[in-house]
C-alpha atoms as a PDB file:
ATOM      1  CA  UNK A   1     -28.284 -11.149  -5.018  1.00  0.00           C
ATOM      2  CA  UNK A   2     -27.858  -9.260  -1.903  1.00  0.00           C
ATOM      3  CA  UNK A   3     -24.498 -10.962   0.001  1.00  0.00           C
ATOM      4  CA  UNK A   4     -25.800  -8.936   3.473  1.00  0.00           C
ATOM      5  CA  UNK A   5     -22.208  -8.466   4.121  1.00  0.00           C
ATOM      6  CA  UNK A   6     -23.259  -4.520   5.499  1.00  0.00           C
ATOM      7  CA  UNK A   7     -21.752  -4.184   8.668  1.00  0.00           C
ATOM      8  CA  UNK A   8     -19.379  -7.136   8.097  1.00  0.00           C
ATOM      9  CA  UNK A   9     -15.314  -6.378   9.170  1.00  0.00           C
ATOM     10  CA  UNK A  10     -12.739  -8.054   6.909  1.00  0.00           C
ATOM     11  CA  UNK A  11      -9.125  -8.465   6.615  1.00  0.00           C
ATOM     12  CA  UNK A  12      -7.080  -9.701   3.427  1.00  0.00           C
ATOM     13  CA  UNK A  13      -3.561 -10.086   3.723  1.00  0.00           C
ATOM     14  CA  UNK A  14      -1.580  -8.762   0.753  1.00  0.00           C
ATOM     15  CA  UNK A  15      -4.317  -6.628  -0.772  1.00  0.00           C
ATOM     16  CA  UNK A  16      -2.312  -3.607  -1.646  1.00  0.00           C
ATOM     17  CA  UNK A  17      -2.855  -5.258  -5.359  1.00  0.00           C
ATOM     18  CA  UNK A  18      -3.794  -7.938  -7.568  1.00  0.00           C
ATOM     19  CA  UNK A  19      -6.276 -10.657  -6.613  1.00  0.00           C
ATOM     20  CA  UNK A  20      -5.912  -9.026  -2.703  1.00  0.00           C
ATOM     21  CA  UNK A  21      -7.180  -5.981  -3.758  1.00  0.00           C
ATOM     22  CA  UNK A  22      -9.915  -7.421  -6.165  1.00  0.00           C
ATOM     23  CA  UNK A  23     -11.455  -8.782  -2.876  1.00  0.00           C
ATOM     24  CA  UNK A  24     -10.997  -6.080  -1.103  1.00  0.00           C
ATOM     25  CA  UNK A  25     -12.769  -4.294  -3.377  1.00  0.00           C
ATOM     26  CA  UNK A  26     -15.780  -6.697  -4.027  1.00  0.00           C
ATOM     27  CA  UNK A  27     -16.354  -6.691  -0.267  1.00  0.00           C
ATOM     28  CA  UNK A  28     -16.430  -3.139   0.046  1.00  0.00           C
ATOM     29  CA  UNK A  29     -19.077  -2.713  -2.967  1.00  0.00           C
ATOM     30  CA  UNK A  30     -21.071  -5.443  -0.834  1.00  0.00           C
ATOM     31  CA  UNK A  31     -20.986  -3.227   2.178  1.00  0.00           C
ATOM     32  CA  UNK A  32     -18.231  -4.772   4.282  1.00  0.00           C
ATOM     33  CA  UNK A  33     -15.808  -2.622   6.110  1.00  0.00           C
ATOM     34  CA  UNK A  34     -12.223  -3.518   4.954  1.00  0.00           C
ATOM     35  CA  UNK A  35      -9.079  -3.359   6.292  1.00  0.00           C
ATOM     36  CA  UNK A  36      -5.721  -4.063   3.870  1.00  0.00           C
ATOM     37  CA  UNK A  37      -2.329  -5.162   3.908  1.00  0.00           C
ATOM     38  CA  UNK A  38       1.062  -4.791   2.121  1.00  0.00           C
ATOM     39  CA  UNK A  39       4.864  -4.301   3.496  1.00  0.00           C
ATOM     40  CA  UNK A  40       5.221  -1.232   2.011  1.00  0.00           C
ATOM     41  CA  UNK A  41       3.461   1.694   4.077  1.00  0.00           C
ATOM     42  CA  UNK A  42       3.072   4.013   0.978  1.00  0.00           C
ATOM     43  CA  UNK A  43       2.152   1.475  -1.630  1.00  0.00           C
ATOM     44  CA  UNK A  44      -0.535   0.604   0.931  1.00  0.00           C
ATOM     45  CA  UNK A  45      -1.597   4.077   1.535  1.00  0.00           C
ATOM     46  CA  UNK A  46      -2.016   4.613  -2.188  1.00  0.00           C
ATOM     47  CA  UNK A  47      -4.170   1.530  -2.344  1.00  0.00           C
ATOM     48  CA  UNK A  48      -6.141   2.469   0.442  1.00  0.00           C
ATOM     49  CA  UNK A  49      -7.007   5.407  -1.576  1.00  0.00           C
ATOM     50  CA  UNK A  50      -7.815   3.962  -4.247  1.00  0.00           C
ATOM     51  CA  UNK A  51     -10.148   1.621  -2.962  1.00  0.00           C
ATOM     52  CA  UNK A  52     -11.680   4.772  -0.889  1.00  0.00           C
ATOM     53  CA  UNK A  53     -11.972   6.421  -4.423  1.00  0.00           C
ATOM     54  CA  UNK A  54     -13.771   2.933  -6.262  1.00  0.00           C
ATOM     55  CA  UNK A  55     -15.816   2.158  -3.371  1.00  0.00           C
ATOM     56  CA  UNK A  56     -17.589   6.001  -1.723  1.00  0.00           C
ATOM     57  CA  UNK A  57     -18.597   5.687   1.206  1.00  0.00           C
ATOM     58  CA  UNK A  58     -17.027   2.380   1.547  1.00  0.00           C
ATOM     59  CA  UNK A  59     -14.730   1.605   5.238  1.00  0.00           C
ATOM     60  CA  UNK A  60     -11.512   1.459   3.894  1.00  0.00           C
ATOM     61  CA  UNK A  61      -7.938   1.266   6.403  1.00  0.00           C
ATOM     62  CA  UNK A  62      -4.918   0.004   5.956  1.00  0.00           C
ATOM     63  CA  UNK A  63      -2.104  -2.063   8.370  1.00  0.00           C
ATOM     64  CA  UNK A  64       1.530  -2.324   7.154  1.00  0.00           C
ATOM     65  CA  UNK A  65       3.054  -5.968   7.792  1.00  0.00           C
ATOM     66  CA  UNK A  66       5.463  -8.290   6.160  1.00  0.00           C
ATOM     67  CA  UNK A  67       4.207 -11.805   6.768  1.00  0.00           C
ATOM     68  CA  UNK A  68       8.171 -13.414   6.673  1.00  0.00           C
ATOM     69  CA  UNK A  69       8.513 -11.093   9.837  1.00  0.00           C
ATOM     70  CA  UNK A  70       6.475 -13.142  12.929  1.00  0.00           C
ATOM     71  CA  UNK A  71       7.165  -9.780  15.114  1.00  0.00           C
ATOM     72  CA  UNK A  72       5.513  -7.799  12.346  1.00  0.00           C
ATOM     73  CA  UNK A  73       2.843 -10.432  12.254  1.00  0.00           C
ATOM     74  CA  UNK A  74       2.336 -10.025  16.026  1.00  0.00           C
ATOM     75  CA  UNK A  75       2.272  -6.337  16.054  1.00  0.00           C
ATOM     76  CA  UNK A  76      -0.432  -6.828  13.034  1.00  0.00           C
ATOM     77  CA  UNK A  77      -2.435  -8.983  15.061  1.00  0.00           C
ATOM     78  CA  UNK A  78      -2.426  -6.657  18.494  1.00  0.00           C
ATOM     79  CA  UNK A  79      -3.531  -3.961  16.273  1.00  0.00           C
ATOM     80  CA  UNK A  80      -6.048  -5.915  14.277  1.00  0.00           C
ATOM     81  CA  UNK A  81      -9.190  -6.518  16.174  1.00  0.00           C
ATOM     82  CA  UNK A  82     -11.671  -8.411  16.131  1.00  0.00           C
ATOM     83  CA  UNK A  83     -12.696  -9.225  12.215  1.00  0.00           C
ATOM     84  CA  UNK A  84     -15.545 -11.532  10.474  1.00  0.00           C
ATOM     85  CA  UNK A  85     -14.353 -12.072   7.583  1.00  0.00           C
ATOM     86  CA  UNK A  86     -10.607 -13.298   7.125  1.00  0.00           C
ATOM     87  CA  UNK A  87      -8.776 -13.839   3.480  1.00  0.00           C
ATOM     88  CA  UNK A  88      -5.629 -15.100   3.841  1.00  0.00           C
ATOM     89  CA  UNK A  89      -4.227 -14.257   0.402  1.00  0.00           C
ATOM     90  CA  UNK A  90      -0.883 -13.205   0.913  1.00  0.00           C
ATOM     91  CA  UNK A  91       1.822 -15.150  -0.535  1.00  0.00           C
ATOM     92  CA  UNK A  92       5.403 -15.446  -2.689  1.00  0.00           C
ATOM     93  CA  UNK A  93       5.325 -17.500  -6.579  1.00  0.00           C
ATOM     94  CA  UNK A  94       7.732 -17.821  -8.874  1.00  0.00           C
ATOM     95  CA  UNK A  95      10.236 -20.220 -11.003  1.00  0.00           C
ATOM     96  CA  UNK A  96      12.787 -22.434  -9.896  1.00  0.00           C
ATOM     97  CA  UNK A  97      14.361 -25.495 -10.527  1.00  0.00           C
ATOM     98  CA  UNK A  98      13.972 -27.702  -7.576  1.00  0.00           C
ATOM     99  CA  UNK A  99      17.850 -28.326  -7.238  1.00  0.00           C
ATOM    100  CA  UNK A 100      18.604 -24.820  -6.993  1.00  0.00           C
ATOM    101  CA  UNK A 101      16.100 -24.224  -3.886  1.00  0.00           C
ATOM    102  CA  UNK A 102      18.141 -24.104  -0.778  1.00  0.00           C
ATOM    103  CA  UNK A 103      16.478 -24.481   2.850  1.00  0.00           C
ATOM    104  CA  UNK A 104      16.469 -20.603   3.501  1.00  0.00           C
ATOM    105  CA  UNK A 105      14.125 -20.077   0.179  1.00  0.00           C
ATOM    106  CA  UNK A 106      12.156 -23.134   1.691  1.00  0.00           C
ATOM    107  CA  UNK A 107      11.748 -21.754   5.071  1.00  0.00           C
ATOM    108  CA  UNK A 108      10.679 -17.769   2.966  1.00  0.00           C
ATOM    109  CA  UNK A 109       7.970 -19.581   1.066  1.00  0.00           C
ATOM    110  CA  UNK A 110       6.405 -21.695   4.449  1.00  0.00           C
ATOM    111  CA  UNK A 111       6.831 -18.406   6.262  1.00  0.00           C
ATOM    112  CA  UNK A 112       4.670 -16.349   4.166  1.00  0.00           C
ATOM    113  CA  UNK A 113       2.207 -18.712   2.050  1.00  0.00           C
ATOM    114  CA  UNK A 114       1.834 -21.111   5.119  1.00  0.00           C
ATOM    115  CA  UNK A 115       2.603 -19.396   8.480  1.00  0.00           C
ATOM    116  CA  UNK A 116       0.376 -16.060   7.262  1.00  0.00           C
ATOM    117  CA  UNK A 117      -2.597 -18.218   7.542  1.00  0.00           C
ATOM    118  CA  UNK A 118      -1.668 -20.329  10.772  1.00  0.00           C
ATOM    119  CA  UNK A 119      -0.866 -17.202  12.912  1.00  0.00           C
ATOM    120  CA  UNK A 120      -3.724 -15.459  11.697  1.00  0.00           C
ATOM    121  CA  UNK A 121      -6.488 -17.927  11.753  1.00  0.00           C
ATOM    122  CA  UNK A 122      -4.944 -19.153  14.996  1.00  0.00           C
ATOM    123  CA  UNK A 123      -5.483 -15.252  15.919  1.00  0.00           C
ATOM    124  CA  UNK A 124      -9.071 -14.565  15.095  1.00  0.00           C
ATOM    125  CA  UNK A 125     -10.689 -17.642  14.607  1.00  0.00           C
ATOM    126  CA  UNK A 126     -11.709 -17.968  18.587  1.00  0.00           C
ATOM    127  CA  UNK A 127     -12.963 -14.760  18.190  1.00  0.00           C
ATOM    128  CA  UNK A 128     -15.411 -15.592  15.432  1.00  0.00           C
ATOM    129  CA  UNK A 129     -16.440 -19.107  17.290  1.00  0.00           C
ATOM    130  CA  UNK A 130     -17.011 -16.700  19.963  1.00  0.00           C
ATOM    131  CA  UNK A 131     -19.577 -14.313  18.792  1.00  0.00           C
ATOM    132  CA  UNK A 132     -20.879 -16.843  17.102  1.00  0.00           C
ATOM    133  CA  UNK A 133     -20.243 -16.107  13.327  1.00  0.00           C
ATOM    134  CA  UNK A 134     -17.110 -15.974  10.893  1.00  0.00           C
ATOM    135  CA  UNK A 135     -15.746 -16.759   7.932  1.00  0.00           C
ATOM    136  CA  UNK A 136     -12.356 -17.807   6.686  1.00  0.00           C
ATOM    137  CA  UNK A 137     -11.025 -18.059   3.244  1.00  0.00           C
ATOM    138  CA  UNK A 138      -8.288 -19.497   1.813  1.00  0.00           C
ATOM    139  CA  UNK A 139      -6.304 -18.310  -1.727  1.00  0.00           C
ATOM    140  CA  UNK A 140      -4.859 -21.350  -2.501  1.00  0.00           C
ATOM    141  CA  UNK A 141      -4.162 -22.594  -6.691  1.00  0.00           C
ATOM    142  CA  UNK A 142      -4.532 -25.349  -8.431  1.00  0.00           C
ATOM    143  CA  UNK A 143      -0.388 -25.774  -8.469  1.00  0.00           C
ATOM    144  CA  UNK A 144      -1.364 -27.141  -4.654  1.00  0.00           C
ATOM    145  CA  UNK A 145      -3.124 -29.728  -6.463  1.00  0.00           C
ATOM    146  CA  UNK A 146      -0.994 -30.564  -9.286  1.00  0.00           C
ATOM    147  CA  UNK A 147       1.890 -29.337  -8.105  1.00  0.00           C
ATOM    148  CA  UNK A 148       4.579 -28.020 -11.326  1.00  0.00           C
ATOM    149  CA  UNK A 149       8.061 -29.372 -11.351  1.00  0.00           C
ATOM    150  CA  UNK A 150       9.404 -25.924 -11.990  1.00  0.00           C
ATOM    151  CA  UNK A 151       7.395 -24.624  -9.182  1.00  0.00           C
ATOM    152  CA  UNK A 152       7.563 -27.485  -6.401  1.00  0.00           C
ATOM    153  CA  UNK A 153       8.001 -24.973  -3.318  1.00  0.00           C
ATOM    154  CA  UNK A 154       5.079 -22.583  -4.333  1.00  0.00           C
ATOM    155  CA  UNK A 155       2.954 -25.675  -5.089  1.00  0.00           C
ATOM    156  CA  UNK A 156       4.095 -27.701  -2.027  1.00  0.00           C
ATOM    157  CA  UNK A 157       3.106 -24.364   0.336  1.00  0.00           C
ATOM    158  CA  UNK A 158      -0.272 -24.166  -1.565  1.00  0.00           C
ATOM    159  CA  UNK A 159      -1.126 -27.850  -0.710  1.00  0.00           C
ATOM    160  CA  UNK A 160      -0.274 -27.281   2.778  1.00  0.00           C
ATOM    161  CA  UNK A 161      -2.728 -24.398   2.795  1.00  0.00           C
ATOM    162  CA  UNK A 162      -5.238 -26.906   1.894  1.00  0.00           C
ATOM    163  CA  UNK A 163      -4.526 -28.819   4.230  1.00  0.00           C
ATOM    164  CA  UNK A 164      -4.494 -26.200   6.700  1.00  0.00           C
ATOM    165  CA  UNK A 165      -8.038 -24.918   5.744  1.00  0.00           C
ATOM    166  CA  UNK A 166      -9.272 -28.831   5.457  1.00  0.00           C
ATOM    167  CA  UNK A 167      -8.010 -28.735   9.562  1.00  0.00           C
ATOM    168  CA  UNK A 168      -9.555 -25.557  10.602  1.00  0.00           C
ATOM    169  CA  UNK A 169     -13.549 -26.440   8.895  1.00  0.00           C
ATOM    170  CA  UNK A 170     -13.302 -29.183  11.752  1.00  0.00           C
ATOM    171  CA  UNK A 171     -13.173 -27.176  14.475  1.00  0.00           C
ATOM    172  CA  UNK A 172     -16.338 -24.910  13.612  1.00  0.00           C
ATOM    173  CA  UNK A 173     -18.407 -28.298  13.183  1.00  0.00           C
ATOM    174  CA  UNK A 174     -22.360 -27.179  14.480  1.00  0.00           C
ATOM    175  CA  UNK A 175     -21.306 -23.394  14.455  1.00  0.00           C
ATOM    176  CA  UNK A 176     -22.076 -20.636  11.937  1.00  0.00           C
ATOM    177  CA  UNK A 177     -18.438 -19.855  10.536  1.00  0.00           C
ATOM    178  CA  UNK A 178     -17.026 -21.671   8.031  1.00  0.00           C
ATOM    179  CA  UNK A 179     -13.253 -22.228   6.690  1.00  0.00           C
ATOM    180  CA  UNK A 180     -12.885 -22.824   2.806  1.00  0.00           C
ATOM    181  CA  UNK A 181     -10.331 -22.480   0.002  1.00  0.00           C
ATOM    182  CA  UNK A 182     -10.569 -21.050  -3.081  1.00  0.00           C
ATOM    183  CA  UNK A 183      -8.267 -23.037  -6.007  1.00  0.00           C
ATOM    184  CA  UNK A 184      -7.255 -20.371  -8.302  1.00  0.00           C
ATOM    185  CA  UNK A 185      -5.475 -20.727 -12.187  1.00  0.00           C
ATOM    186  CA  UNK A 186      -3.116 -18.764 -14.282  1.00  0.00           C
ATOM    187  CA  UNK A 187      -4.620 -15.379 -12.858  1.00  0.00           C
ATOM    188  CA  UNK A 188      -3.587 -11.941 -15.072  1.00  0.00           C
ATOM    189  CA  UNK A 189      -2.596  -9.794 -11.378  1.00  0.00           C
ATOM    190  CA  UNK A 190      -0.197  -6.993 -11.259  1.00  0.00           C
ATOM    191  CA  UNK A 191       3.121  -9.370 -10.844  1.00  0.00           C
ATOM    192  CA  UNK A 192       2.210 -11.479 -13.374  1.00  0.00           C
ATOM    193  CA  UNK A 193       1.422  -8.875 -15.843  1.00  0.00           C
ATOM    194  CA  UNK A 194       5.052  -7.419 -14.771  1.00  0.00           C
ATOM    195  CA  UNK A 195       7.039 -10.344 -15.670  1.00  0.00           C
ATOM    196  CA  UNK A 196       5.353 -10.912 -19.116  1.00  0.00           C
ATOM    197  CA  UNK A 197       6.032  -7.302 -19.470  1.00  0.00           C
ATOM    198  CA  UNK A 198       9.848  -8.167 -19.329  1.00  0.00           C
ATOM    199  CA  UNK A 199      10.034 -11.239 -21.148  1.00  0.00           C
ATOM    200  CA  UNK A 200       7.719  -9.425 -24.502  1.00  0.00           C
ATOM    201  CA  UNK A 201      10.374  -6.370 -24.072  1.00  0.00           C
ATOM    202  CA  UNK A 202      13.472  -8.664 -23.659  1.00  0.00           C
ATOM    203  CA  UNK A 203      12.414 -10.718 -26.658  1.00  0.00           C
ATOM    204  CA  UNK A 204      10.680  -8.395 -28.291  1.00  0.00           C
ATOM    205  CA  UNK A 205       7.261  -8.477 -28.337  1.00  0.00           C
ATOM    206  CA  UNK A 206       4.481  -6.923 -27.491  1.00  0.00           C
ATOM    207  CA  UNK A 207       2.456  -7.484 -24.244  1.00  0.00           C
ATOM    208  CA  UNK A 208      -0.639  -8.409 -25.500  1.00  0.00           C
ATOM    209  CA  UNK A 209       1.524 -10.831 -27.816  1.00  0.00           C
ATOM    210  CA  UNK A 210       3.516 -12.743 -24.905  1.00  0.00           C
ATOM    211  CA  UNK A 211       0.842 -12.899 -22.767  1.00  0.00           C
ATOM    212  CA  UNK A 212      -1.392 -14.836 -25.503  1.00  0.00           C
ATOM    213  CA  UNK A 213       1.916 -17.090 -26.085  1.00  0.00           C
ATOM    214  CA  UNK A 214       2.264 -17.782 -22.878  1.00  0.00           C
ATOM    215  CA  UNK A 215      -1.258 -18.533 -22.009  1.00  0.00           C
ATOM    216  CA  UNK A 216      -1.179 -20.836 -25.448  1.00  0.00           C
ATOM    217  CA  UNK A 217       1.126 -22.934 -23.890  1.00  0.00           C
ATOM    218  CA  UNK A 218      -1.046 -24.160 -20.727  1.00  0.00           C
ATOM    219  CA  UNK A 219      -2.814 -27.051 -23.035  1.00  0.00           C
ATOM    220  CA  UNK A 220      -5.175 -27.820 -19.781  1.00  0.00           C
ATOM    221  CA  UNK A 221      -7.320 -24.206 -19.715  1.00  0.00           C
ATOM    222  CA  UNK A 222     -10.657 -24.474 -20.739  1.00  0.00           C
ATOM    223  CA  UNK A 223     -10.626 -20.459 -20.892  1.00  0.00           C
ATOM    224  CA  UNK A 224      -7.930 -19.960 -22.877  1.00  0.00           C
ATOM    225  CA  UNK A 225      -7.408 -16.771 -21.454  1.00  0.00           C
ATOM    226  CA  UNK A 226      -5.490 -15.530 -18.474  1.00  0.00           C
ATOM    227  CA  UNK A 227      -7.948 -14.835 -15.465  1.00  0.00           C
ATOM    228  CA  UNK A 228      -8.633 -11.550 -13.833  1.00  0.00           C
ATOM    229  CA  UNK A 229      -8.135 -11.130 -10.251  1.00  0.00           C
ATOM    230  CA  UNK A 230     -12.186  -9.964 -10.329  1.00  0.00           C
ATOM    231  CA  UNK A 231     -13.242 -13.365 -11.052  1.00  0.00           C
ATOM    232  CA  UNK A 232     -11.574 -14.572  -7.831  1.00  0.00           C
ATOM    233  CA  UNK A 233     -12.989 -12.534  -6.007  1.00  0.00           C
ATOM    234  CA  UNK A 234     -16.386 -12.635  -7.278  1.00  0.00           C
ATOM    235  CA  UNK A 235     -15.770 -16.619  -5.655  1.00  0.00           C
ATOM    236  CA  UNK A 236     -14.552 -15.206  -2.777  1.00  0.00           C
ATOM    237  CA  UNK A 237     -17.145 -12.632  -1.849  1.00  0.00           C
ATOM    238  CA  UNK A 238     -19.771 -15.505  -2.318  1.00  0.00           C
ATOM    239  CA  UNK A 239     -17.813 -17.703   0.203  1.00  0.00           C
ATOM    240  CA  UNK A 240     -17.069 -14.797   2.419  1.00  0.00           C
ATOM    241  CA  UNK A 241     -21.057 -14.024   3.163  1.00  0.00           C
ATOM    242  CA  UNK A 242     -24.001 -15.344   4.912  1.00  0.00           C
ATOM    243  CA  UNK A 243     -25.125 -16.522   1.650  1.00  0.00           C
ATOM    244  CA  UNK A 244     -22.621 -19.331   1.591  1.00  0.00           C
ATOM    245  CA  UNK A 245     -23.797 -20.589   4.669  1.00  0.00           C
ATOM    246  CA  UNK A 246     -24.064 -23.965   3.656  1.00  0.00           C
ATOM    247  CA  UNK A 247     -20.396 -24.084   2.334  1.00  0.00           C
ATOM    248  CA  UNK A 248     -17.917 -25.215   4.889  1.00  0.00           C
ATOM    249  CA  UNK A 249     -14.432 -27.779   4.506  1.00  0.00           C
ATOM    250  CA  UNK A 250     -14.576 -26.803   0.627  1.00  0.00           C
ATOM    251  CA  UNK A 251     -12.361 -26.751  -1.900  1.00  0.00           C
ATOM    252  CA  UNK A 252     -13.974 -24.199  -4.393  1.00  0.00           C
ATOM    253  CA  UNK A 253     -12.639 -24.054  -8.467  1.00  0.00           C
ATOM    254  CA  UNK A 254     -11.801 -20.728 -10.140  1.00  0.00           C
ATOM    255  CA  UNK A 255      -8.444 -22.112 -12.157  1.00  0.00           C
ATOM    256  CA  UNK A 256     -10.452 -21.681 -15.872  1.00  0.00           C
ATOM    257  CA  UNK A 257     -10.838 -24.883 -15.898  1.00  0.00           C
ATOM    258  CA  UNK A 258      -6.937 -26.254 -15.259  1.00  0.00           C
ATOM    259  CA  UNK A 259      -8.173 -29.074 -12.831  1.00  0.00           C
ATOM    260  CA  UNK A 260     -10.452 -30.908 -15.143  1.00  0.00           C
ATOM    261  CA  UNK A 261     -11.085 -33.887 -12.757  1.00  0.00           C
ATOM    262  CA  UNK A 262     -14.558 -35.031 -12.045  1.00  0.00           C
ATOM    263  CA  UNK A 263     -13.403 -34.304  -8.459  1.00  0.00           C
END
């Protein structure tokens, strides 16, 4: 299927790696020009490079921002430009017991899950309303649905990127951009693969062990695998085209089958 996203300008926040850069990269196969993100000016350099080297002949740049700095943000934003396509993927996960979160943590996690997506969608979506054609995407997971008890501020940020998105579709109504989320599920990126890393050599094991022990333990995957970050953004790259033009306000599944609802 041909996604006509040639000539197409897109922007994914924290692409530098993992499910960012799996976008990043589907886009560019499909044509789109693609700018990427990450705090750290080298690692994004490198990635740049490496998406120049997947993708030949692909229109690949980079801009250097950390989303818990608004000034950063800003300075992102001036040097941004217009865009059609906008991924806001950035954001922080990890464990916690709830009684141990203090505000400042709280305040981190809304900063960068939550506030990445306000300031830029509050950024660029005139723009797109504007010329008449846009698209918006969400990376939300299913913890924003059924929000884990040893996760509560990641999953409480996620749902509030639903709702966020859910807001947004509204204001496009009779126009030809469209704001959706994409629900992901225990997804095998770079920092995930890092911390199972350290937990198989603290313990032990082997990689390939931990990672099936840990994966063993989420009873609710129909998959029973991990998922790659390419299966995302196969989902994404769909949303993120012309294609999907009939898509708008949505909720999309790629969690491996986590949220087994009818709904």
């Amino acid at each position: 299927m041909d996604l006509r996203l040639q000539g197409k300008r897109a922007f994914i926040s924290g692409s530098s790696q993992g499910i960012g850069f799996a976008v990043a990269t589907a886009l560019a196969a499909e044509g789109a020009e693609v700018v990427l993100n990450g705090r750290d000016a080298g690692r994004l350099d490198g990635a740049v490079q490496r998406l120049r080297d997947e993708c030949p002949g692909a229109t690949v740049s980079g801009l250097a921002a950390d989303f818990a700095d608004a000034e950063a943000v800003a300075r992102l934003i001036d040097d941004l430009g217009d865009v059609d396509i906008l991924v806001n993927n950035v954001g922080l996960f990890g464990l916690a017991e709830f009684a141990a979160i203090d505000d400042e943590e709280w305040f981190r996690y809304l900063e960068v899950n939550l506030m990445s997506g306000v300031r830029l969608s509050r950024a660029l979506l005139d723009g797109m309303l504007r010329r008449g054609w846009g698209r918006i995407v969400f990376i939300s997971s299913e913890s924003g649905v059924n929000v884990p008890a040893d996760m509560v501020h990641y999953g409480v940020t996620k749902a509030a990127m639903l709702a966020l998105a859910n807001g947004l579709a509204k204001l496009t109504r009779g126009t030809a951009v469209t704001v959706n989320t994409v629900l992901g599920g225990p997804t095998y990126s770079e920092g995930v693969a890092a911390s199972v890393e350290a937990i198989a050599q603290a313990s032990g094991s082997s990689e390939s062990e931990m990672r099936e022990a840990i994966i063993g333990q989420n009873r609710t995957t129909l998959l029973k695998r991990f998922i790659d970050p390419g299966e995302i953004a196969n989902l994404v790259t769909y949303l993120a085209s012309p294609v999907a033009s009939a898509t708008n306000g949505a909720a999309l599944r790629a969690d491996g089958g986590v949220l087994t609802g009818i709904l």
